[in-house]
Protein backbone atom coordinates (compact mmCIF):
# COMPACT_ATOMS: atom_id res chain seq x y z
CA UNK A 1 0.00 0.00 0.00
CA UNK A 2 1.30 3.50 -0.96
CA UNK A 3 -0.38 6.98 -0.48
CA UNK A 4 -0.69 9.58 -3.15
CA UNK A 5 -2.87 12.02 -4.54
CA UNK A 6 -6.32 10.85 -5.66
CA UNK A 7 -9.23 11.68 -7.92
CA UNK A 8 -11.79 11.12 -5.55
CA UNK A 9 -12.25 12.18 -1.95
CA UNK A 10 -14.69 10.72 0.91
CA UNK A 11 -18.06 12.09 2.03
CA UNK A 12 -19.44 11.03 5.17
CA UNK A 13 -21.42 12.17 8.27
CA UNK A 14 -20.89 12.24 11.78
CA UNK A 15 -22.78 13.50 14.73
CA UNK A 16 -23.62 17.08 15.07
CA UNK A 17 -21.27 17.63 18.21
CA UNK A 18 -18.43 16.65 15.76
CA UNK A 19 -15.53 18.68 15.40
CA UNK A 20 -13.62 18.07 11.82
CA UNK A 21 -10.14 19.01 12.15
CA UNK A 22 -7.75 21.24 9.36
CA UNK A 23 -5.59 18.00 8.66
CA UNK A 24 -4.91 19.57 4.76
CA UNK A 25 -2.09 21.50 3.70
CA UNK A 26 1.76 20.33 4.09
CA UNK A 27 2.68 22.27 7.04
CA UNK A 28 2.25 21.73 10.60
CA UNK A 29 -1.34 23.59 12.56
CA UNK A 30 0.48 26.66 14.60
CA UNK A 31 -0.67 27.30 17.70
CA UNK A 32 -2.30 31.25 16.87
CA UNK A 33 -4.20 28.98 13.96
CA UNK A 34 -5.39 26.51 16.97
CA UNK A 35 -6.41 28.89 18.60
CA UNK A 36 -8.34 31.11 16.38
CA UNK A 37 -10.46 27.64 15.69
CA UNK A 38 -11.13 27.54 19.49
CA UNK A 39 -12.17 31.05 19.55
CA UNK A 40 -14.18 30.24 16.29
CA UNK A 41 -16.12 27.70 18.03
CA UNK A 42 -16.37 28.36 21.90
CA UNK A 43 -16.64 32.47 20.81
CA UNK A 44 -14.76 35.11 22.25
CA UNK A 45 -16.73 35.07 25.79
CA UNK A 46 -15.50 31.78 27.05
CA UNK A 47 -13.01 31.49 29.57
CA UNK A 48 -9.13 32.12 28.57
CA UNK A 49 -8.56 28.66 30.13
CA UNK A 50 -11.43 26.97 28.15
CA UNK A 51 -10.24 28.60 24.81
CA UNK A 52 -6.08 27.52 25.72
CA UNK A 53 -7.29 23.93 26.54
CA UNK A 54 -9.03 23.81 23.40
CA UNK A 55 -6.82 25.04 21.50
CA UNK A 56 -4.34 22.52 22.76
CA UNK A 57 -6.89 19.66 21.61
CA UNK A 58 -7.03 21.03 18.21
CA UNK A 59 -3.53 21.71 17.63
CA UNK A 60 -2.03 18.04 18.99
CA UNK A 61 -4.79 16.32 17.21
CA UNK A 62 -4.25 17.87 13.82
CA UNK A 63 -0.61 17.70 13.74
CA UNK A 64 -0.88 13.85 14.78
CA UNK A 65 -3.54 13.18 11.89
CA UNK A 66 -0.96 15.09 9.31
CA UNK A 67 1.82 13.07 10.74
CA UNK A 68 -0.35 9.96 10.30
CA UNK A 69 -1.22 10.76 6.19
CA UNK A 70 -4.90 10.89 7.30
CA UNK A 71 -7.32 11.93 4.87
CA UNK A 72 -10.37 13.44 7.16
CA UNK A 73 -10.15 13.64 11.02
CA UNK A 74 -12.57 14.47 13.93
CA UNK A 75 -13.32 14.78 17.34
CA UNK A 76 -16.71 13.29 18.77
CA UNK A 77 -17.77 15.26 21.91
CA UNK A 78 -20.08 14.13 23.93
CA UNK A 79 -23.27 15.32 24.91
CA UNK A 80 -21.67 18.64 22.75
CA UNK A 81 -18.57 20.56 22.79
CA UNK A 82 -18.52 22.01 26.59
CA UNK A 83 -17.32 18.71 27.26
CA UNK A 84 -13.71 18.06 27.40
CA UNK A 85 -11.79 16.33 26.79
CA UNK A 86 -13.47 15.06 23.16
CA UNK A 87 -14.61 11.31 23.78
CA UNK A 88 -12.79 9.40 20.52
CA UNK A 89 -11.19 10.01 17.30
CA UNK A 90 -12.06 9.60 14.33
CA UNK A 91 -9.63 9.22 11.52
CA UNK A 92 -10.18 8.34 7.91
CA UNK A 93 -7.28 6.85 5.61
CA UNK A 94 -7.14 5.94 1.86
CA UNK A 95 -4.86 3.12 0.60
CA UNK A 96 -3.75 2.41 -2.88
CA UNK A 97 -2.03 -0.85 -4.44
CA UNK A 98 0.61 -0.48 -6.28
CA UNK A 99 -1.54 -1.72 -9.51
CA UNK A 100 -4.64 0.11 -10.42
CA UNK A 101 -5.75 -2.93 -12.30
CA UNK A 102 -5.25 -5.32 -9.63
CA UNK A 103 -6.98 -3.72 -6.48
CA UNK A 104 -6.36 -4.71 -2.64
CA UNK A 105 -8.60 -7.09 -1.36
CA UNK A 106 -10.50 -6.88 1.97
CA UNK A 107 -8.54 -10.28 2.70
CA UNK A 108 -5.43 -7.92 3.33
CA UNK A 109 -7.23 -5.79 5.96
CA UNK A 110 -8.50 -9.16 7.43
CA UNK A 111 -4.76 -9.63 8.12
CA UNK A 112 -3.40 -6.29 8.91
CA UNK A 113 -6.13 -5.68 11.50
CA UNK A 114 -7.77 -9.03 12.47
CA UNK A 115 -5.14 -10.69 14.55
CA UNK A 116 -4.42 -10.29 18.06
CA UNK A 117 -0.91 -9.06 19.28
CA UNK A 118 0.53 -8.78 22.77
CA UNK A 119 -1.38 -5.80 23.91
CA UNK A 120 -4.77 -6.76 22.26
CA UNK A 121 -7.19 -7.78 25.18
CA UNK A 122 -9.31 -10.63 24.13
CA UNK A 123 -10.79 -11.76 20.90
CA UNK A 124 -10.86 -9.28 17.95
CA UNK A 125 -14.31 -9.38 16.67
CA UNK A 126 -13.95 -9.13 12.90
CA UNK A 127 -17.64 -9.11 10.59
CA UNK A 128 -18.28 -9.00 6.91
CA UNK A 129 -20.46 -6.05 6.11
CA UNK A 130 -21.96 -4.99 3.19
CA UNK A 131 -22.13 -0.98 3.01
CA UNK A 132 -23.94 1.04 0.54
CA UNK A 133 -20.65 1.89 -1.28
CA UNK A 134 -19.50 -1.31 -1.28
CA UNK A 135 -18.64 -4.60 0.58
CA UNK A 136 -16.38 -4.02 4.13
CA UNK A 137 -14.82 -6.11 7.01
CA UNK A 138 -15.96 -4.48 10.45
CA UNK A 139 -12.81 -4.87 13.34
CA UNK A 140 -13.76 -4.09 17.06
CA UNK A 141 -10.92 -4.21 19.28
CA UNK A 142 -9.83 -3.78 22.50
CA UNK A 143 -5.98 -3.01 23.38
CA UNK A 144 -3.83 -1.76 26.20
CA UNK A 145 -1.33 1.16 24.82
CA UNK A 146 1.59 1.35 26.49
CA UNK A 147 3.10 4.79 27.80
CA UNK A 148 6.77 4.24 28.60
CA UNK A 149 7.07 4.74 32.41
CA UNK A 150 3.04 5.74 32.52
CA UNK A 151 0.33 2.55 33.20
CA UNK A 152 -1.03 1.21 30.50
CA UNK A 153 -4.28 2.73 28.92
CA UNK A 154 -7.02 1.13 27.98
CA UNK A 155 -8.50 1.71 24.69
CA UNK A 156 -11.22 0.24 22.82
CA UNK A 157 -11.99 0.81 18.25
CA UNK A 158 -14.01 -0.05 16.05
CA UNK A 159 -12.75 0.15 12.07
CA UNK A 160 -13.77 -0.29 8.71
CA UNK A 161 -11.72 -1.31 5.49
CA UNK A 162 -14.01 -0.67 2.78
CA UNK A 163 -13.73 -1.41 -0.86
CA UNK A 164 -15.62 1.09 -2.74
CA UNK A 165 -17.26 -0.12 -5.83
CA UNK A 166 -16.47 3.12 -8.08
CA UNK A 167 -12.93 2.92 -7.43
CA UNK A 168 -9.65 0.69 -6.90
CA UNK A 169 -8.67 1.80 -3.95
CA UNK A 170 -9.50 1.37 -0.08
CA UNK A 171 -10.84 3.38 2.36
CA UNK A 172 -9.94 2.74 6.07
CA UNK A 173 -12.18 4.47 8.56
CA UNK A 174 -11.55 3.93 12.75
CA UNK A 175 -12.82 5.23 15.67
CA UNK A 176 -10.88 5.15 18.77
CA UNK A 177 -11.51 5.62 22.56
CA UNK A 178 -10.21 5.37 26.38
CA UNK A 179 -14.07 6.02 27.96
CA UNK A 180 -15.49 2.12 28.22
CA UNK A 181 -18.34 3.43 29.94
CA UNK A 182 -19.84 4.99 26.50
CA UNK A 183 -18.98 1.51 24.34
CA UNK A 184 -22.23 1.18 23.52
CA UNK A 185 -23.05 4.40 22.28
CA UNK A 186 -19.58 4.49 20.29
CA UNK A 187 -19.71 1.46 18.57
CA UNK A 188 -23.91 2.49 17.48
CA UNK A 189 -21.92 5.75 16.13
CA UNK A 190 -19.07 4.04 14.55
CA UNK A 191 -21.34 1.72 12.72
CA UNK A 192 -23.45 4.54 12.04
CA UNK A 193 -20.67 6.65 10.38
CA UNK A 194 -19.24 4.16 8.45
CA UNK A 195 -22.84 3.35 6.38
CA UNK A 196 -22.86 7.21 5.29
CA UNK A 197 -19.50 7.04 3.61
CA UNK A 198 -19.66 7.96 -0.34
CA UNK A 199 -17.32 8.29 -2.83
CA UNK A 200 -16.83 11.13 -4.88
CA UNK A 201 -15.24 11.52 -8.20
CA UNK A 202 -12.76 14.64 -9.17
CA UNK A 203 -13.08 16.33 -12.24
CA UNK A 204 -9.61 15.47 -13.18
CA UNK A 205 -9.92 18.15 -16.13
């Protein structure tokens, strides 16, 4: 797998308390950028220590989604955005094989995400779905990340590798998060994302 331009980009849709992140453009966020976005969204009455905080959310997350190659990026908040820290992240990624005419298959993903290393906890549930844009594999995971001298963390995600009918190349959606006490509600709004995901063609002219 390789990234690279493409002539299509992905549509999808996402809770309203959402917060998509800057992730184009070849440079990294600065921080007077971050936090013009904060004041964009909390307005200039909120606190200074609301507006620095949430600045600082913006700025790490969008420089760690650039870092990453990822195509779209959010933050889910939860019940709305005077919440913080955001619950999980949301990151979309597009893959290409190295020969148009001889696209990836989901079987690939089955292997890249579907088996269990040292830090997964338990059994990685792994489902065939068929999405509106095409045919998927569904991984739900749960993992312990390791912090260096820090405890471990535990995480939980679910993703979807997605082959797109209109095009030979895969889309890779995951959402990831620490708070186990909103599973339920996460994985309904992973599984909810990942059905509004279209594909739409550039006008290459």
């Amino acid at each position: 797998m390789t990234t690279r331009e493409t002539n299509w980009q992905p549509n999808l849709l996402a809770p309203e308390s959402t917060l998509w992140l800057p992730v184009g453009g070849d440079r990294p966020l600065t921080k007077d950028e971050a936090r013009q976005s904060a004041v964009e969204i909390l307005g200039t009455d909120a606190a200074p220590k609301r507006l620095r905080e949430f600045a600082r959310i913006i700025l790490e997350e969008t420089n760690n989604a650039r870092d990453a190659s990822v195509m779209k990026a959010a933050l889910l908040f939860f019940p709305d955005r005077n919440r913080l820290p955001p619950v999980a992240t949301l990151n979309l990624h597009a893959y290409y094989p190295s020969d148009p005419e001889n696209p990836t298959t989901l079987e690939f993903y089955r292997e890249a995400f579907g088996k269990p290393d040292e830090d997964t906890i338990g059994e990685i549930e792994v489902t065939a779905v068929d999405l509106p844009v095409g045919p998927a594999l569904r991984f739900h995971k749960r993992w312990k990340e390791k912090a260096g001298w820090k405890p471990s963390y535990l995480h939980e995600s679910v993703t979807y590798a997605v082959r797109p009918r209109q095009i030979p190349d895969a889309v890779v959606i995951r959402l990831i998060w620490q708070e186990l006490a909103m599973s339920s509600a996460l994985i309904k709004a992973a599984d909810g994302i990942a059905r509004t995901i279209e594909i739409e063609l550039l006008d290459e002219g």
